[in-house]
N, C-alpha and C. Protein backbone atom coordinates (compact mmCIF):
# COMPACT_ATOMS: atom_id res chain seq x y z
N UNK A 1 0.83 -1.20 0.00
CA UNK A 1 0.00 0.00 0.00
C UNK A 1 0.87 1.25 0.00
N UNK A 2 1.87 1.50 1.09
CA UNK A 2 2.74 2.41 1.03
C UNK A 2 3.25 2.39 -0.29
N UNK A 3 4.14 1.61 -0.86
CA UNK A 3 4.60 1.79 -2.56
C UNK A 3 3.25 2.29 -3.44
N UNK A 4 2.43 1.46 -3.36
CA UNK A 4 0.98 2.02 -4.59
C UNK A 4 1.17 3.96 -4.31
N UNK A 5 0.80 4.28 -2.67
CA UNK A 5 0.21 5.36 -2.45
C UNK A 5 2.02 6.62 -3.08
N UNK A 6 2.53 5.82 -2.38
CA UNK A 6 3.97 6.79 -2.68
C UNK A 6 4.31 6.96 -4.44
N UNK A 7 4.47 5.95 -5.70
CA UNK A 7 3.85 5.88 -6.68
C UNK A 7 3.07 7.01 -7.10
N UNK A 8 2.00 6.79 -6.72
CA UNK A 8 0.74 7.99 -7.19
C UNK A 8 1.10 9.20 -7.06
N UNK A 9 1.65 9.43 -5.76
CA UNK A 9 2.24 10.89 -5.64
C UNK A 9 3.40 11.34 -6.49
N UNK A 10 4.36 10.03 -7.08
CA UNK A 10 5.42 10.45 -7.74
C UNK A 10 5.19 10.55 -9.33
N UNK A 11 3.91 10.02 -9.75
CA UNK A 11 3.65 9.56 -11.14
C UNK A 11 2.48 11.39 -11.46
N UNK A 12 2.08 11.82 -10.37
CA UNK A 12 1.16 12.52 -10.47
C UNK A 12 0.99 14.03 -9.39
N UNK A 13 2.43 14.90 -10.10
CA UNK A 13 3.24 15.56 -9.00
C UNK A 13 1.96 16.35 -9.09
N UNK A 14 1.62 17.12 -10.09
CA UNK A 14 0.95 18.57 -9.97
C UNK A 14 -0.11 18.61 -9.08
N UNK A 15 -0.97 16.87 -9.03
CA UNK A 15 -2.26 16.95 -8.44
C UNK A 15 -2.14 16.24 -6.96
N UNK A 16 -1.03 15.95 -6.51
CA UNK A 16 -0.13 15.26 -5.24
C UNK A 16 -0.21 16.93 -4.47
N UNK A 17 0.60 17.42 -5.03
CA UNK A 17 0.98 18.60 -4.03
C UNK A 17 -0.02 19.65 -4.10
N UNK A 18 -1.09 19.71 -4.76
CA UNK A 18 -2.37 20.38 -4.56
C UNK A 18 -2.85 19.91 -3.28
N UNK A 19 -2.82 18.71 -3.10
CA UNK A 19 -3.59 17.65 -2.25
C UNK A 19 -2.78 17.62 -0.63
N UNK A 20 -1.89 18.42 -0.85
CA UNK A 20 -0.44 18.63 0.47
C UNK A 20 -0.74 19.49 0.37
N UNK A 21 -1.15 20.70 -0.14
CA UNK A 21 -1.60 22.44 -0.38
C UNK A 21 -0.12 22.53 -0.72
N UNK A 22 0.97 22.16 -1.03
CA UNK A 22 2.35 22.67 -1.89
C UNK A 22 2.08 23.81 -3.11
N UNK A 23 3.29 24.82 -3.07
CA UNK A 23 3.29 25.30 -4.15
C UNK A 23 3.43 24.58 -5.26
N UNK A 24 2.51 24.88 -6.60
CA UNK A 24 2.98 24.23 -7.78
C UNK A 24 4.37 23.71 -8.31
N UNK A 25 4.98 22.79 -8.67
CA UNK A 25 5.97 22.74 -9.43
C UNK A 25 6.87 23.91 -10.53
N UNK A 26 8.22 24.59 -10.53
CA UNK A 26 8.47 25.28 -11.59
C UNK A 26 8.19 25.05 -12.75
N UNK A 27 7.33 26.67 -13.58
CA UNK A 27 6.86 26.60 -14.74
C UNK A 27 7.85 26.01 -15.79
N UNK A 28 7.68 25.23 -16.66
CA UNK A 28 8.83 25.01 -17.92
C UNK A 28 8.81 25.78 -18.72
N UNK A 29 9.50 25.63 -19.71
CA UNK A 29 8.96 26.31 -21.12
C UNK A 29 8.51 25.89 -22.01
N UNK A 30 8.17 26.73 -23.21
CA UNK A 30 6.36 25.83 -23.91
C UNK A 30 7.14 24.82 -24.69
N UNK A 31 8.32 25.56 -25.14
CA UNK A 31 9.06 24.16 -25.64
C UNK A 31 9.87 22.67 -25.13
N UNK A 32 9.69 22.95 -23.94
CA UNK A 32 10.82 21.58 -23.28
C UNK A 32 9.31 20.27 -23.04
N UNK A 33 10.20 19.21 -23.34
CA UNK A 33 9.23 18.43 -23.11
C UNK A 33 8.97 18.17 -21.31
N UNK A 34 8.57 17.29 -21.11
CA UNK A 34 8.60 16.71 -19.45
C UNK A 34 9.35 15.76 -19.74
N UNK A 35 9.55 14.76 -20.67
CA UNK A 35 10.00 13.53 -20.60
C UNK A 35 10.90 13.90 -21.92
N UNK A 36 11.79 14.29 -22.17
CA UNK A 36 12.72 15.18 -23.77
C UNK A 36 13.38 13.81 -24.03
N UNK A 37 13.90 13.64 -25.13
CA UNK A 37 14.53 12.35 -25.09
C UNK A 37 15.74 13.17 -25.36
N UNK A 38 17.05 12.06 -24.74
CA UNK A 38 18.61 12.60 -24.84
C UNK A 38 18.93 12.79 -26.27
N UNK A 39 19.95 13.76 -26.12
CA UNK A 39 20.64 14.27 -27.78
C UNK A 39 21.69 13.34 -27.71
N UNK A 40 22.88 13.80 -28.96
CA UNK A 40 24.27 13.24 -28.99
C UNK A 40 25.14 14.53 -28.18
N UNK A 41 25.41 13.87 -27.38
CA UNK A 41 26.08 15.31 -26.48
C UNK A 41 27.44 15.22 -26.99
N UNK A 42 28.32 16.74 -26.74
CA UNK A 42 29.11 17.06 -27.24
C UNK A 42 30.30 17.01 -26.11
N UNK A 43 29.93 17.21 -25.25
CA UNK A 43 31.20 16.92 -23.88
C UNK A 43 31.05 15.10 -23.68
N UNK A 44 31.89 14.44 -23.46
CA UNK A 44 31.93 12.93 -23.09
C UNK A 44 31.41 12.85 -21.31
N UNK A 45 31.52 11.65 -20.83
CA UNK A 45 31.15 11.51 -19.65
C UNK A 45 32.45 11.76 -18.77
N UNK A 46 33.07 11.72 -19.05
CA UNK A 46 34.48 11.67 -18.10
C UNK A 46 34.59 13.45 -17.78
N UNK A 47 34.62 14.10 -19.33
CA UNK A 47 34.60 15.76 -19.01
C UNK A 47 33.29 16.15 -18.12
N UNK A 48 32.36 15.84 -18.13
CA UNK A 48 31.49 16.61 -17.81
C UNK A 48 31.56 16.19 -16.42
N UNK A 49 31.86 14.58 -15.99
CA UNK A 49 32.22 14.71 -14.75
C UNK A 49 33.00 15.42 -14.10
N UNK A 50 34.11 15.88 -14.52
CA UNK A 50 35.59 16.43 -13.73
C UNK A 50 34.83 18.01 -13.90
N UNK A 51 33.88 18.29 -14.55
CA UNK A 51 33.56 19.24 -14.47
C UNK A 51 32.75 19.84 -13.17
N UNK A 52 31.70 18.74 -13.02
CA UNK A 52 30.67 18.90 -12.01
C UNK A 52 31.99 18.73 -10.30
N UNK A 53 32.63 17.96 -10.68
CA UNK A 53 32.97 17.50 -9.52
C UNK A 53 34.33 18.55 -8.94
N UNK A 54 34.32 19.42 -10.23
CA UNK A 54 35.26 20.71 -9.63
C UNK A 54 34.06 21.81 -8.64
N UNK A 55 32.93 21.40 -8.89
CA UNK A 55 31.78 22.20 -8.30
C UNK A 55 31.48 21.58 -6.32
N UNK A 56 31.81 20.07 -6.84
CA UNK A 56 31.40 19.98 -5.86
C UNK A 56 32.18 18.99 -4.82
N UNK A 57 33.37 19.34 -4.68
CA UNK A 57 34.99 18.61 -4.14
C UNK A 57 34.49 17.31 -2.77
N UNK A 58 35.03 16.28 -3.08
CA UNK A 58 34.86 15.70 -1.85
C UNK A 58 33.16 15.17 -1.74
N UNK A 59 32.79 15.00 -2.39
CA UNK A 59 31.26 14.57 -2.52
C UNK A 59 31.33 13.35 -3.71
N UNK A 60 29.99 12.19 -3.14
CA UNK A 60 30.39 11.14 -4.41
C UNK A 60 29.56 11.19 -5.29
N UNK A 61 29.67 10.28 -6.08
CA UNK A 61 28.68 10.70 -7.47
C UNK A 61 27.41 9.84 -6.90
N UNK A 62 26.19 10.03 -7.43
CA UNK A 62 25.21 9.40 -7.02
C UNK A 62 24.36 8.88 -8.30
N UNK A 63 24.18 10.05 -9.32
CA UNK A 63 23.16 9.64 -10.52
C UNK A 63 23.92 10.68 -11.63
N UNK A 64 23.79 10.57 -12.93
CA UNK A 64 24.54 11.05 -13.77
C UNK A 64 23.47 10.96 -14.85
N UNK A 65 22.82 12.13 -15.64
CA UNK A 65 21.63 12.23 -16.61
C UNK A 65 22.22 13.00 -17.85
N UNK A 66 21.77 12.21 -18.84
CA UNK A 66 23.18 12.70 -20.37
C UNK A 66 22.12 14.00 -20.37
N UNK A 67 22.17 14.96 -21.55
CA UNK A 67 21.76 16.48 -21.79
C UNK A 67 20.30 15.83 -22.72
N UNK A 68 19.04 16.84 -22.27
CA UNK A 68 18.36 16.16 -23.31
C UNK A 68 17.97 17.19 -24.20
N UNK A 69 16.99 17.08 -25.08
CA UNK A 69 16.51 18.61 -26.11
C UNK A 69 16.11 19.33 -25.28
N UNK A 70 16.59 20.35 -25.51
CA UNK A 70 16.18 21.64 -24.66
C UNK A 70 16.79 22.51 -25.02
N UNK A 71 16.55 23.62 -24.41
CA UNK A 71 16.98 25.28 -25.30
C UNK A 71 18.42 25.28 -24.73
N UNK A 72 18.98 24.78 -23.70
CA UNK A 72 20.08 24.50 -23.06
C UNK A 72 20.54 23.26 -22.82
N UNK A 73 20.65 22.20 -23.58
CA UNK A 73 20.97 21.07 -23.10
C UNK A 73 21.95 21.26 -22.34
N UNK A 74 22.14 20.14 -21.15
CA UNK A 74 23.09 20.40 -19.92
C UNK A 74 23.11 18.76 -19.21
N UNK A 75 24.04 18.38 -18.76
CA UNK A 75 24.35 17.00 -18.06
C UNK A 75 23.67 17.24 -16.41
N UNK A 76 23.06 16.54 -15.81
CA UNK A 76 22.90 16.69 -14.63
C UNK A 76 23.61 15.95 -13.39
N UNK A 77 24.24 16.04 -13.00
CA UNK A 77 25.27 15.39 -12.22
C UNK A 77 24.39 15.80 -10.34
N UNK A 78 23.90 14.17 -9.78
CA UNK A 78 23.88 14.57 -8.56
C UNK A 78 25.25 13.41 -7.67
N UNK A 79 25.16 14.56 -6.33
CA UNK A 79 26.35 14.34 -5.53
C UNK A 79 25.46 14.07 -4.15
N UNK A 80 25.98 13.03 -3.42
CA UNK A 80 25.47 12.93 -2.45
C UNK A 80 26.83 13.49 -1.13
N UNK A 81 27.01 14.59 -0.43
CA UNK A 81 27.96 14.68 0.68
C UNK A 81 27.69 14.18 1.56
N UNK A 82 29.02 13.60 2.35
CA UNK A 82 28.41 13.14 3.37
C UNK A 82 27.48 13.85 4.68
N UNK A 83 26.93 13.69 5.21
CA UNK A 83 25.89 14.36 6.09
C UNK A 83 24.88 15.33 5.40
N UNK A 84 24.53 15.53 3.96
CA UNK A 84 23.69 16.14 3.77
C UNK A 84 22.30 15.38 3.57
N UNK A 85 21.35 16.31 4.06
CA UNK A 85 19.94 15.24 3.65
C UNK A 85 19.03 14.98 2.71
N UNK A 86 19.86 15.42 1.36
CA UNK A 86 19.71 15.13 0.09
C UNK A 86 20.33 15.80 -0.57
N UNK A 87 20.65 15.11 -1.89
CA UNK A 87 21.93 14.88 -2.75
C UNK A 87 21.63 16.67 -3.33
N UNK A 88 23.07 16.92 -4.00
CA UNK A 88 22.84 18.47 -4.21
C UNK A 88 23.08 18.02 -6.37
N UNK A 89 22.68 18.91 -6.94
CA UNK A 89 22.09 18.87 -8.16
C UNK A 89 23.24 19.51 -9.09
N UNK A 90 24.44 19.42 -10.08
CA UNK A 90 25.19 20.06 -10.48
C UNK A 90 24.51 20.30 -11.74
N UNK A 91 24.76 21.04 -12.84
CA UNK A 91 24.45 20.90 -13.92
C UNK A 91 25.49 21.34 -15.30
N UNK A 92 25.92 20.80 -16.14
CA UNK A 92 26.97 21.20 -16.98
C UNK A 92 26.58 21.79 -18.32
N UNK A 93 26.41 22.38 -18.66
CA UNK A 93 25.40 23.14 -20.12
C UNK A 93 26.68 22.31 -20.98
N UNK A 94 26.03 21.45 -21.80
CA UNK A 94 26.97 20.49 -23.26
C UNK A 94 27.77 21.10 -24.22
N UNK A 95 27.02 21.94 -24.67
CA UNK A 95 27.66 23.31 -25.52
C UNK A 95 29.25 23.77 -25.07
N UNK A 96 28.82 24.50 -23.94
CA UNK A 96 30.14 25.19 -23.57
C UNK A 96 31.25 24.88 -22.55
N UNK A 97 30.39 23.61 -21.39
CA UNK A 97 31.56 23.05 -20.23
C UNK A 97 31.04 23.92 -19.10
N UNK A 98 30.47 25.22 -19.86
CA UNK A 98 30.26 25.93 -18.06
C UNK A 98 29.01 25.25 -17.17
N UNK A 99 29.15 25.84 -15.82
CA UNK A 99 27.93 25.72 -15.08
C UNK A 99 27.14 25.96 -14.93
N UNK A 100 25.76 25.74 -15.15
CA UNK A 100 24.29 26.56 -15.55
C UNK A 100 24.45 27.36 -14.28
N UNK A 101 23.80 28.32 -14.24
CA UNK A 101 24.01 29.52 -13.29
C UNK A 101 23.26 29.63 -12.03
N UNK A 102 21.87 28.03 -12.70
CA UNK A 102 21.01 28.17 -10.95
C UNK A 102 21.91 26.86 -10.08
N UNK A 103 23.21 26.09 -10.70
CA UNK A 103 23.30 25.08 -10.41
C UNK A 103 25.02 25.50 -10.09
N UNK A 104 25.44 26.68 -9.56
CA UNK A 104 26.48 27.20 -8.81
C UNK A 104 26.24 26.93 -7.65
N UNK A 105 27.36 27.03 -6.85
CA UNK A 105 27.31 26.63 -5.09
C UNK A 105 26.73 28.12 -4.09
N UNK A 106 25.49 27.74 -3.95
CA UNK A 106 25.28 28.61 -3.08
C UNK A 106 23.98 29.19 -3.89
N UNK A 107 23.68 29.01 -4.94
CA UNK A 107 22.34 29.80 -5.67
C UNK A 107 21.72 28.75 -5.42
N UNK A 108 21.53 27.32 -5.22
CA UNK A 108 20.06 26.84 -5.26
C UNK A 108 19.68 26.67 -3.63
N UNK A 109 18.20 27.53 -3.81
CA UNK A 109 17.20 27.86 -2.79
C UNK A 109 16.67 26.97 -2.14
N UNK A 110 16.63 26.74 -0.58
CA UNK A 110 16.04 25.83 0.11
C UNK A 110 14.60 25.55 -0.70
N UNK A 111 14.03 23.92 -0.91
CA UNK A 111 12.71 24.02 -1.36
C UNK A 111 11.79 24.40 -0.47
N UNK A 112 11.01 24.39 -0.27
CA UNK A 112 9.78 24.55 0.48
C UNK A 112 9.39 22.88 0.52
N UNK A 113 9.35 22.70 -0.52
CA UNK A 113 8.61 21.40 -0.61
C UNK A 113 9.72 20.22 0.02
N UNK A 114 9.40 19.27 0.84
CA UNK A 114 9.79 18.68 1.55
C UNK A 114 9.21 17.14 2.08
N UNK A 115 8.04 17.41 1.15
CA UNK A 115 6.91 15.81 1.14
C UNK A 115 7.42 15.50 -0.39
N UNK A 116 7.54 15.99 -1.30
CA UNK A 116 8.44 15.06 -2.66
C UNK A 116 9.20 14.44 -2.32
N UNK A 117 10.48 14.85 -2.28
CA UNK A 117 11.82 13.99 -1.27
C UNK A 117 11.19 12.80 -0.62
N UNK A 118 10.49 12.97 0.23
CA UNK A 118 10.16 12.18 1.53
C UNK A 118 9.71 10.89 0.26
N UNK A 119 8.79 11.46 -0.59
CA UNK A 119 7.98 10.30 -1.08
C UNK A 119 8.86 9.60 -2.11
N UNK A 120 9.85 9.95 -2.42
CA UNK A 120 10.85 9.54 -3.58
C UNK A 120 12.02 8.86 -2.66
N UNK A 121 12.32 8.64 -1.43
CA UNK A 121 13.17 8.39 -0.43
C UNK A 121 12.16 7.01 -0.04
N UNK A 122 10.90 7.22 0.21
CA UNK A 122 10.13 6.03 0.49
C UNK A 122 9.99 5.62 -0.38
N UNK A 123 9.65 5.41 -1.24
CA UNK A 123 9.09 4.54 -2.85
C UNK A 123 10.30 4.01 -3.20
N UNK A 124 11.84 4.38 -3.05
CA UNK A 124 12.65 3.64 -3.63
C UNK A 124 13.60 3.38 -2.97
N UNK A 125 13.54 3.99 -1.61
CA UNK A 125 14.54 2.80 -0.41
C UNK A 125 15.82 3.42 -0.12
N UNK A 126 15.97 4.11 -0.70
CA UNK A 126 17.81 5.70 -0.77
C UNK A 126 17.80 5.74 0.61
N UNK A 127 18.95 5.28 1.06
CA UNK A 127 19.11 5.23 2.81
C UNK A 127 18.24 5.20 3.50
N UNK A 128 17.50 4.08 3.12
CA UNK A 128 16.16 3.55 4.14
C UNK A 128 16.61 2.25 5.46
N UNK A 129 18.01 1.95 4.91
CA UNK A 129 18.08 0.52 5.88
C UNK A 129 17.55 -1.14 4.92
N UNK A 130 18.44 -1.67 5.65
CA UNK A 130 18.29 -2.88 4.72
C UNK A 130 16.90 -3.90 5.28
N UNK A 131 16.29 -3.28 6.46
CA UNK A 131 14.55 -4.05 6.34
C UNK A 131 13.45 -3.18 5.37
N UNK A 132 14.03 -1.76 5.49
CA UNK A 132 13.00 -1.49 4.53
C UNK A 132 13.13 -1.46 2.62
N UNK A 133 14.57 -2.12 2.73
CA UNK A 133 14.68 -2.41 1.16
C UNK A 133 14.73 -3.14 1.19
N UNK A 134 14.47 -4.64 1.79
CA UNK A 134 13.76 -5.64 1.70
C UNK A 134 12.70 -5.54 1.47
N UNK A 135 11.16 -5.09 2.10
CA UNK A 135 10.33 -4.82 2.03
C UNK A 135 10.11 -4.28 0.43
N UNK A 136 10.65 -3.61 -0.03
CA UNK A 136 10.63 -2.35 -1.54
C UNK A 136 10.68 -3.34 -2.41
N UNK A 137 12.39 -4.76 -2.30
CA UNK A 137 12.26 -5.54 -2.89
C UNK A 137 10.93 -6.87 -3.20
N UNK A 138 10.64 -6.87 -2.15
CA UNK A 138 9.68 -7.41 -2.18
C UNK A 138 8.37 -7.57 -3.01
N UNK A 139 8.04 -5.53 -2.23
CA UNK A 139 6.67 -5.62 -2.62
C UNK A 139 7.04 -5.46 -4.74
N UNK A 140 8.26 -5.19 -4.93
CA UNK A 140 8.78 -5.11 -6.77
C UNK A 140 8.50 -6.53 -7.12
N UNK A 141 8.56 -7.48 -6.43
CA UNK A 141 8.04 -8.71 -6.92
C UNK A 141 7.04 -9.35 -6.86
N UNK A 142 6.18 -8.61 -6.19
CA UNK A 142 4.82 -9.01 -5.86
C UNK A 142 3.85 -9.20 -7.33
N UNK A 143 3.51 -8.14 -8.32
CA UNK A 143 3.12 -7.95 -9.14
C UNK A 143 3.50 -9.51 -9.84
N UNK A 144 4.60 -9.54 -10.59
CA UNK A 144 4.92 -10.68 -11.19
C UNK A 144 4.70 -11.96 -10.69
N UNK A 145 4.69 -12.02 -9.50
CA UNK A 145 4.16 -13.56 -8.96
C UNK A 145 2.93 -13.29 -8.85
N UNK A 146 2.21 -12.35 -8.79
CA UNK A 146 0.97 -12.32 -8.79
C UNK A 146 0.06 -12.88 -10.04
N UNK A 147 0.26 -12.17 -10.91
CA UNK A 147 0.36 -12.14 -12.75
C UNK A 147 0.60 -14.01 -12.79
N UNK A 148 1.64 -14.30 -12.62
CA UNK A 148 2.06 -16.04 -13.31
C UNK A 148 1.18 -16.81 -12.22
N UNK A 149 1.13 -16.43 -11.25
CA UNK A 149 0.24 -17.41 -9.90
C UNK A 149 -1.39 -16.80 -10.74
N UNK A 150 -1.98 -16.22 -11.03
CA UNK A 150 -3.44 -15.89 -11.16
C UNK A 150 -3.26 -16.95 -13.14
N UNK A 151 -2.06 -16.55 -13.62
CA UNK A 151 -2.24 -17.42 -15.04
C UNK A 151 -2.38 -19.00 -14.54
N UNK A 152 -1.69 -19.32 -13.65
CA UNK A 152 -1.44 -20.90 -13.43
C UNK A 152 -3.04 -21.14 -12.79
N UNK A 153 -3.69 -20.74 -12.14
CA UNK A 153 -4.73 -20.75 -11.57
C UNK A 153 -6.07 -20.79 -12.78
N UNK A 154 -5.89 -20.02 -13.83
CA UNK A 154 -6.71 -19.78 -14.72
C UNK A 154 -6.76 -21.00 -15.65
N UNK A 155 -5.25 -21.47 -15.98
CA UNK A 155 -5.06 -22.66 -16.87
C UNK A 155 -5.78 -23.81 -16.01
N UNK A 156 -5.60 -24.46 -14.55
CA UNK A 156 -5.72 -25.04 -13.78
C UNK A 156 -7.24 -25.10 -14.08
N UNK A 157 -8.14 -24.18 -13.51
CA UNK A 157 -9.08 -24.04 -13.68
C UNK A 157 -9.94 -24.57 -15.18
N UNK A 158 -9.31 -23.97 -15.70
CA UNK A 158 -9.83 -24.54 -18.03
C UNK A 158 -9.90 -25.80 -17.92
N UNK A 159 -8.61 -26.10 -17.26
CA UNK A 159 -8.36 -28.21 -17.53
C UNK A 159 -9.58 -28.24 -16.73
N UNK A 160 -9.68 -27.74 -15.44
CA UNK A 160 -10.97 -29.12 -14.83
C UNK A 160 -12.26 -28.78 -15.40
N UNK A 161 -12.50 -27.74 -16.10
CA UNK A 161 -14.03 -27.90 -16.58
C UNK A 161 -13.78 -28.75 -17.68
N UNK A 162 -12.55 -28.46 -18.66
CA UNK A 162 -12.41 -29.69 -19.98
C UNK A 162 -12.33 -31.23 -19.64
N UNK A 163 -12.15 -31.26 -18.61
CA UNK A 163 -12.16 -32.58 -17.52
C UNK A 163 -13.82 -32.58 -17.45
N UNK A 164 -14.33 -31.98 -16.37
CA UNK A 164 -15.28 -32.32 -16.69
C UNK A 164 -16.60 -32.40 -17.52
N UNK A 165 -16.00 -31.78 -18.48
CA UNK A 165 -17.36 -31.94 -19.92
C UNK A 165 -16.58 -32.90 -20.25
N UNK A 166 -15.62 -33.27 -20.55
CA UNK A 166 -15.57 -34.46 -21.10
C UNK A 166 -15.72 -35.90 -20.96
């Protein structure tokens, strides 16, 4: 239930945080998609790392997102430091090597929002402890044994009525 409900909130931000009274999500622009698919980027992975990671010294890498269409394509590099309570966000614009300008040390703004995190920390187990990513693993396998256990049941079922009409 917790995964279904945490899910919903992550699949369905705008009408989640209405429902928390949260401020809306930042506006995009009319051209960026939500879901853009990646370009052929022009910096490799190795540069754009040594890039981000001149931003952010002594911090490890956590997730690494190639540049996608957009009016700025840019690499997103997150860093997790130690003791912070969520990972900080670098960004490398592909084009030129520099640092997008909201993604300098010290310009990005505490969120307000603070139930996203929470629900993206629960739904997928990111320093939850190894009973509750058991549990995560778990309930990820539930579906599929569910699915082949309800088919085996259905076949099961066919044979004994063909059993018994016949």
């Amino acid at each position: 239930a917790v995964l279904s409900l945490t899910g919903v909130y992550i699949s369905f931000p705008q009408t989640s945080r209405a429902v928390f009274g949260l401020p809306p999500p930042p506006a995009r622009a009319a051209n960026v998609a939500r879901f853009a698919p990646p370009i052929a980027p022009r910096l490799n992975l190795e540069q754009a790392l040594a890039i981000a990671r001149a931003a952010e010294p002594g911090a490890s890498v956590a997730e690494v997102n190639l540049p996608t269409q957009s009016p700025q394509p840019a690499w997103r590099v997150s860093f997790r430091a130690e003791g912070a309570a969520r990972p900080r966000v670098v960004q490398v614009v592909d084009a030129t090597g520099a640092l997008k300008a909201d993604s300098a040390r010290g310009a990005d703004p505490a969120s307000p929002d603070t139930v996203s995190p929470l629900m993206r920390r629960i739904h997928d187990g990111a320093g939850m402890g190894l009973i509750w990513q058991i549990v995560i693993f778990t309930g990820g396998l539930a579906p599929p044994m569910l699915g082949v256990t309800g088919l085996l049941m259905w076949l099961s079922r066919r044979a004994r009525r063909r059993a018994v009409a016949a």
